[in-house]
N, C-alpha and C. Protein backbone atom coordinates (compact mmCIF):
# COMPACT_ATOMS: atom_id res chain seq x y z
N UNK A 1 0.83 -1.19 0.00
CA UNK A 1 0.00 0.00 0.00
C UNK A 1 0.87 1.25 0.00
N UNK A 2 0.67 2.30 -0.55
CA UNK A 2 1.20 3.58 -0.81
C UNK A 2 0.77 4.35 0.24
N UNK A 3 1.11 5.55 0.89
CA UNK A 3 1.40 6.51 2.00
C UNK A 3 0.92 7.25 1.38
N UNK A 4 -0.59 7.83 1.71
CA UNK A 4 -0.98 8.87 1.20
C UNK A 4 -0.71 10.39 1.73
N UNK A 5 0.09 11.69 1.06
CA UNK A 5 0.67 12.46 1.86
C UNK A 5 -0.21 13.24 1.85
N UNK A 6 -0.46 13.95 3.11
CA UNK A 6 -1.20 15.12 3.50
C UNK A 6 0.16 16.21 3.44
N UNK A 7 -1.07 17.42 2.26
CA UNK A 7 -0.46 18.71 2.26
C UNK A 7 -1.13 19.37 1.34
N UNK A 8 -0.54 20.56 1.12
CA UNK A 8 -1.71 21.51 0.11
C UNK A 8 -2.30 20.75 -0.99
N UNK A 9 -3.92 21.18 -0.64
CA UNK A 9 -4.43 20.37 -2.14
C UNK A 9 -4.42 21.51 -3.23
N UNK A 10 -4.57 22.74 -3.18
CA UNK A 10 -4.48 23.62 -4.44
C UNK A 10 -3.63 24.62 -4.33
N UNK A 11 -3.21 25.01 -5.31
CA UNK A 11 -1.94 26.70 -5.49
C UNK A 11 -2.59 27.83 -4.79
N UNK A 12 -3.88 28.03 -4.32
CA UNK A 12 -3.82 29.19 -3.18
C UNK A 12 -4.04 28.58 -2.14
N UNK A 13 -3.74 27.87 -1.88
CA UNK A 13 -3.80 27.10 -0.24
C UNK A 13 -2.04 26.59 -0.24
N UNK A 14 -1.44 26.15 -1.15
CA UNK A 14 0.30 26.50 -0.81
C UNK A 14 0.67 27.72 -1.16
N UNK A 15 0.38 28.87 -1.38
CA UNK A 15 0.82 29.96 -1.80
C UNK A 15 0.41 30.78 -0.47
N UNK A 16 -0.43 30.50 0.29
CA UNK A 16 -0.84 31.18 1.44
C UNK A 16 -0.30 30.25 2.51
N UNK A 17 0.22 28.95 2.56
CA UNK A 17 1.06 28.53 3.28
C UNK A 17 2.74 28.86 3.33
N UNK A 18 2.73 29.21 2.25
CA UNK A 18 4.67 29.92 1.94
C UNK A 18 4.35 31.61 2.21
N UNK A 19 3.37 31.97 2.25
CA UNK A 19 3.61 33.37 3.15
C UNK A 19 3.49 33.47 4.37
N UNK A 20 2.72 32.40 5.06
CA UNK A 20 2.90 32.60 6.43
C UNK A 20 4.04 31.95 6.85
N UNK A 21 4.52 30.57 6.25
CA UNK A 21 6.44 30.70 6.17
C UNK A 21 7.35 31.94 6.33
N UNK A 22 6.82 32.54 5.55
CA UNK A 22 7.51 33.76 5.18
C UNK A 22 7.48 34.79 6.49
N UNK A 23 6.26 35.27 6.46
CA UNK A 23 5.88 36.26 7.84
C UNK A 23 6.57 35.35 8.87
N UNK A 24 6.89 33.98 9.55
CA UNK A 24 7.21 33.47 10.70
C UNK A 24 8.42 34.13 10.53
N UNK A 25 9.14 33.67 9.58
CA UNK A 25 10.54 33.62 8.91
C UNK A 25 11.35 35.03 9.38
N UNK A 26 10.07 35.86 8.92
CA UNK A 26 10.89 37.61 9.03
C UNK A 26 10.32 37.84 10.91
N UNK A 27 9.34 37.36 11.09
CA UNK A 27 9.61 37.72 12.76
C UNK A 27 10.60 36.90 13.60
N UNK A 28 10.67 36.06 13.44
CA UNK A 28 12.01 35.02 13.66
C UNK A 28 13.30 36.18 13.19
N UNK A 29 13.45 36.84 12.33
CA UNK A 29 14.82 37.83 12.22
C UNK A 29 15.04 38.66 13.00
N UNK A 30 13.16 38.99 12.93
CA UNK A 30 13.16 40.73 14.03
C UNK A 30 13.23 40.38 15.54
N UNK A 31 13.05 38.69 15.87
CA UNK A 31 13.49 38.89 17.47
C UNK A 31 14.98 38.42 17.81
N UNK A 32 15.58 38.06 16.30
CA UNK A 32 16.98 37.68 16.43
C UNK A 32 17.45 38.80 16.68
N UNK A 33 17.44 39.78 15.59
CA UNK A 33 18.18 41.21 15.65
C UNK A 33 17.83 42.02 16.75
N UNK A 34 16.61 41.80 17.84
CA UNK A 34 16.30 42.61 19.12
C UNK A 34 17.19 42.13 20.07
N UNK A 35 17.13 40.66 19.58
CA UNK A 35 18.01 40.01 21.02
C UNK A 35 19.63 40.02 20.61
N UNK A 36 20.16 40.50 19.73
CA UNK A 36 21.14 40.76 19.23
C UNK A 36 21.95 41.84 20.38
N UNK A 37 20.75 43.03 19.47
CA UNK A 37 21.02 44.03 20.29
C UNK A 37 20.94 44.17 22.10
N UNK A 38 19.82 43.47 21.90
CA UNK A 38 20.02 43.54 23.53
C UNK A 38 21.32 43.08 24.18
N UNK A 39 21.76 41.88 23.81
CA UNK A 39 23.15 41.11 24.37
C UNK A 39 24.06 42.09 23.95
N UNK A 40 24.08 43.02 22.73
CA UNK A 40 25.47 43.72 22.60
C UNK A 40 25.55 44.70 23.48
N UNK A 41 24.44 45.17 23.57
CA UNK A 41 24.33 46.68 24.51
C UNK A 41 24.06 46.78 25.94
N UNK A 42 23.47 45.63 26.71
CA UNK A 42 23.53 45.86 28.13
C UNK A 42 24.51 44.94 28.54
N UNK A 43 25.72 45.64 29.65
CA UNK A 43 26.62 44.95 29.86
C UNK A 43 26.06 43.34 30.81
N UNK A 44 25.72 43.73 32.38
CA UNK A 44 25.09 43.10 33.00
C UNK A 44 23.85 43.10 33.16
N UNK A 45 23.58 41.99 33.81
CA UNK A 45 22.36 41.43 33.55
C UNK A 45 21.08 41.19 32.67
N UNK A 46 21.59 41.12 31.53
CA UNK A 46 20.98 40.88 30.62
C UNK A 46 20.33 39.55 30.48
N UNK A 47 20.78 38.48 31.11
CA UNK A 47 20.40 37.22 31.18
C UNK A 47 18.86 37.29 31.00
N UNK A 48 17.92 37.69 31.53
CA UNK A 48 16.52 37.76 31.80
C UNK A 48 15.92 38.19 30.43
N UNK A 49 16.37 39.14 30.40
CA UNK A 49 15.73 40.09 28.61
C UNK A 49 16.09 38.99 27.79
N UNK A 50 16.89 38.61 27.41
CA UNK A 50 17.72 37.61 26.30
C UNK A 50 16.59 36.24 26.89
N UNK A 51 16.30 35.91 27.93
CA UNK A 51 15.66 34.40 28.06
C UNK A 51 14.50 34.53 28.06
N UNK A 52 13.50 35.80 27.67
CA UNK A 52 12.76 35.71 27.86
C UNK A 52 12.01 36.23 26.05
N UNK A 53 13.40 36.37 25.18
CA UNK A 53 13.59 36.98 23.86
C UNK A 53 13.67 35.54 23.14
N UNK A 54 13.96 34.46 24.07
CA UNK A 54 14.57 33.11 23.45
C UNK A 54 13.27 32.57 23.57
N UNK A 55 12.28 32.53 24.59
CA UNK A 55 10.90 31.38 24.65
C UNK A 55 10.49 32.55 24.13
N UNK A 56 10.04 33.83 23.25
CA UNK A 56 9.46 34.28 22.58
C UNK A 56 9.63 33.69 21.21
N UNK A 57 10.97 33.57 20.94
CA UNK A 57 11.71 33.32 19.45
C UNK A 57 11.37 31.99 19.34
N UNK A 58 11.15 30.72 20.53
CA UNK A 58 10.82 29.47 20.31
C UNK A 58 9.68 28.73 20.14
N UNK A 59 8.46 29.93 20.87
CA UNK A 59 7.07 29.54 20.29
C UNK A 59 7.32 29.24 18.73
N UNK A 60 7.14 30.22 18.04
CA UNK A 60 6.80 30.54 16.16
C UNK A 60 7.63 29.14 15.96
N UNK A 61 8.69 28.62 16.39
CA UNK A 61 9.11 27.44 15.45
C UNK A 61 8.30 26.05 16.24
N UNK A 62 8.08 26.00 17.28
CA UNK A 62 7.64 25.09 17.84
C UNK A 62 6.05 24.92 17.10
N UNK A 63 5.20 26.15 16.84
CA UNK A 63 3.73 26.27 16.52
C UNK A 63 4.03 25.82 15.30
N UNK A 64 5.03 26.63 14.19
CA UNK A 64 4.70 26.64 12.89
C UNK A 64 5.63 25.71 12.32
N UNK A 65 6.92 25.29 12.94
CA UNK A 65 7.78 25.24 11.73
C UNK A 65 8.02 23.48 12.25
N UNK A 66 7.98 22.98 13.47
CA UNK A 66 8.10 21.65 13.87
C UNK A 66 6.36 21.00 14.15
N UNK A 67 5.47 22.04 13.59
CA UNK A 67 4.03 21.18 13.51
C UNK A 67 3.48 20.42 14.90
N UNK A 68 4.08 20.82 15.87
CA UNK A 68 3.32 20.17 17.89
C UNK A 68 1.57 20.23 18.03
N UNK A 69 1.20 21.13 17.39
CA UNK A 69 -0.15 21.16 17.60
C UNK A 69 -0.60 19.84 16.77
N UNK A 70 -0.18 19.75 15.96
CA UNK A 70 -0.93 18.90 15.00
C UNK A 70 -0.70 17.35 16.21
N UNK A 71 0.05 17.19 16.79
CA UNK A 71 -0.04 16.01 17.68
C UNK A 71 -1.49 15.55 18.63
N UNK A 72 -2.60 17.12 18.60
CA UNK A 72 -3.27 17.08 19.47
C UNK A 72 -4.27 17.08 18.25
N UNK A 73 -4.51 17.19 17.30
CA UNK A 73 -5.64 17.57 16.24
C UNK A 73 -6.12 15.57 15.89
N UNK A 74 -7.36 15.57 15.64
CA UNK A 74 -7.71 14.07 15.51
C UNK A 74 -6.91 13.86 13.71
N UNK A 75 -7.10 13.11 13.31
CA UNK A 75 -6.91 11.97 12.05
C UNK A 75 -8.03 12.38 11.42
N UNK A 76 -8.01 12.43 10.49
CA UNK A 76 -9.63 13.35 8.91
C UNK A 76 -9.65 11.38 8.45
């Protein structure tokens, strides 16, 4: 038997899935480059800002990009 793959069935349903790729993609930059800055510019104690810049930055890949929710969604 063949593995039937689930994924976009038409070109505006993957074309609106590669932009919200996209939008994750560029907020994923903008909390790299905040937390960038933050670590370059406050000497001490920065630990807190930066760990709290990191479980911000790790939701969006955990939701979107490693698919966890879908563990809880039933079988179609």
């Amino acid at each position: 038997m063949r593995a039937q793959r689930s994924g976009p069935k038409s070109k505006p349903e993957l074309g609106a899935k590669m932009r919200l790729g996209l939008v994750v993609f560029g907020v994923l930059m903008a909390i790299e480059i905040i937390e960038y800055l933050v670590g370059t510019s406050v000497r001490a104690g920065a630990w807190p800002f930066l760990a709290i810049l990191a479980a911000i930055g790790a939701w969006p890949i955990v939701r979107y990009f490693m698919h966890i929710p879908q563990l809880w969604q039933r079988e179609e």
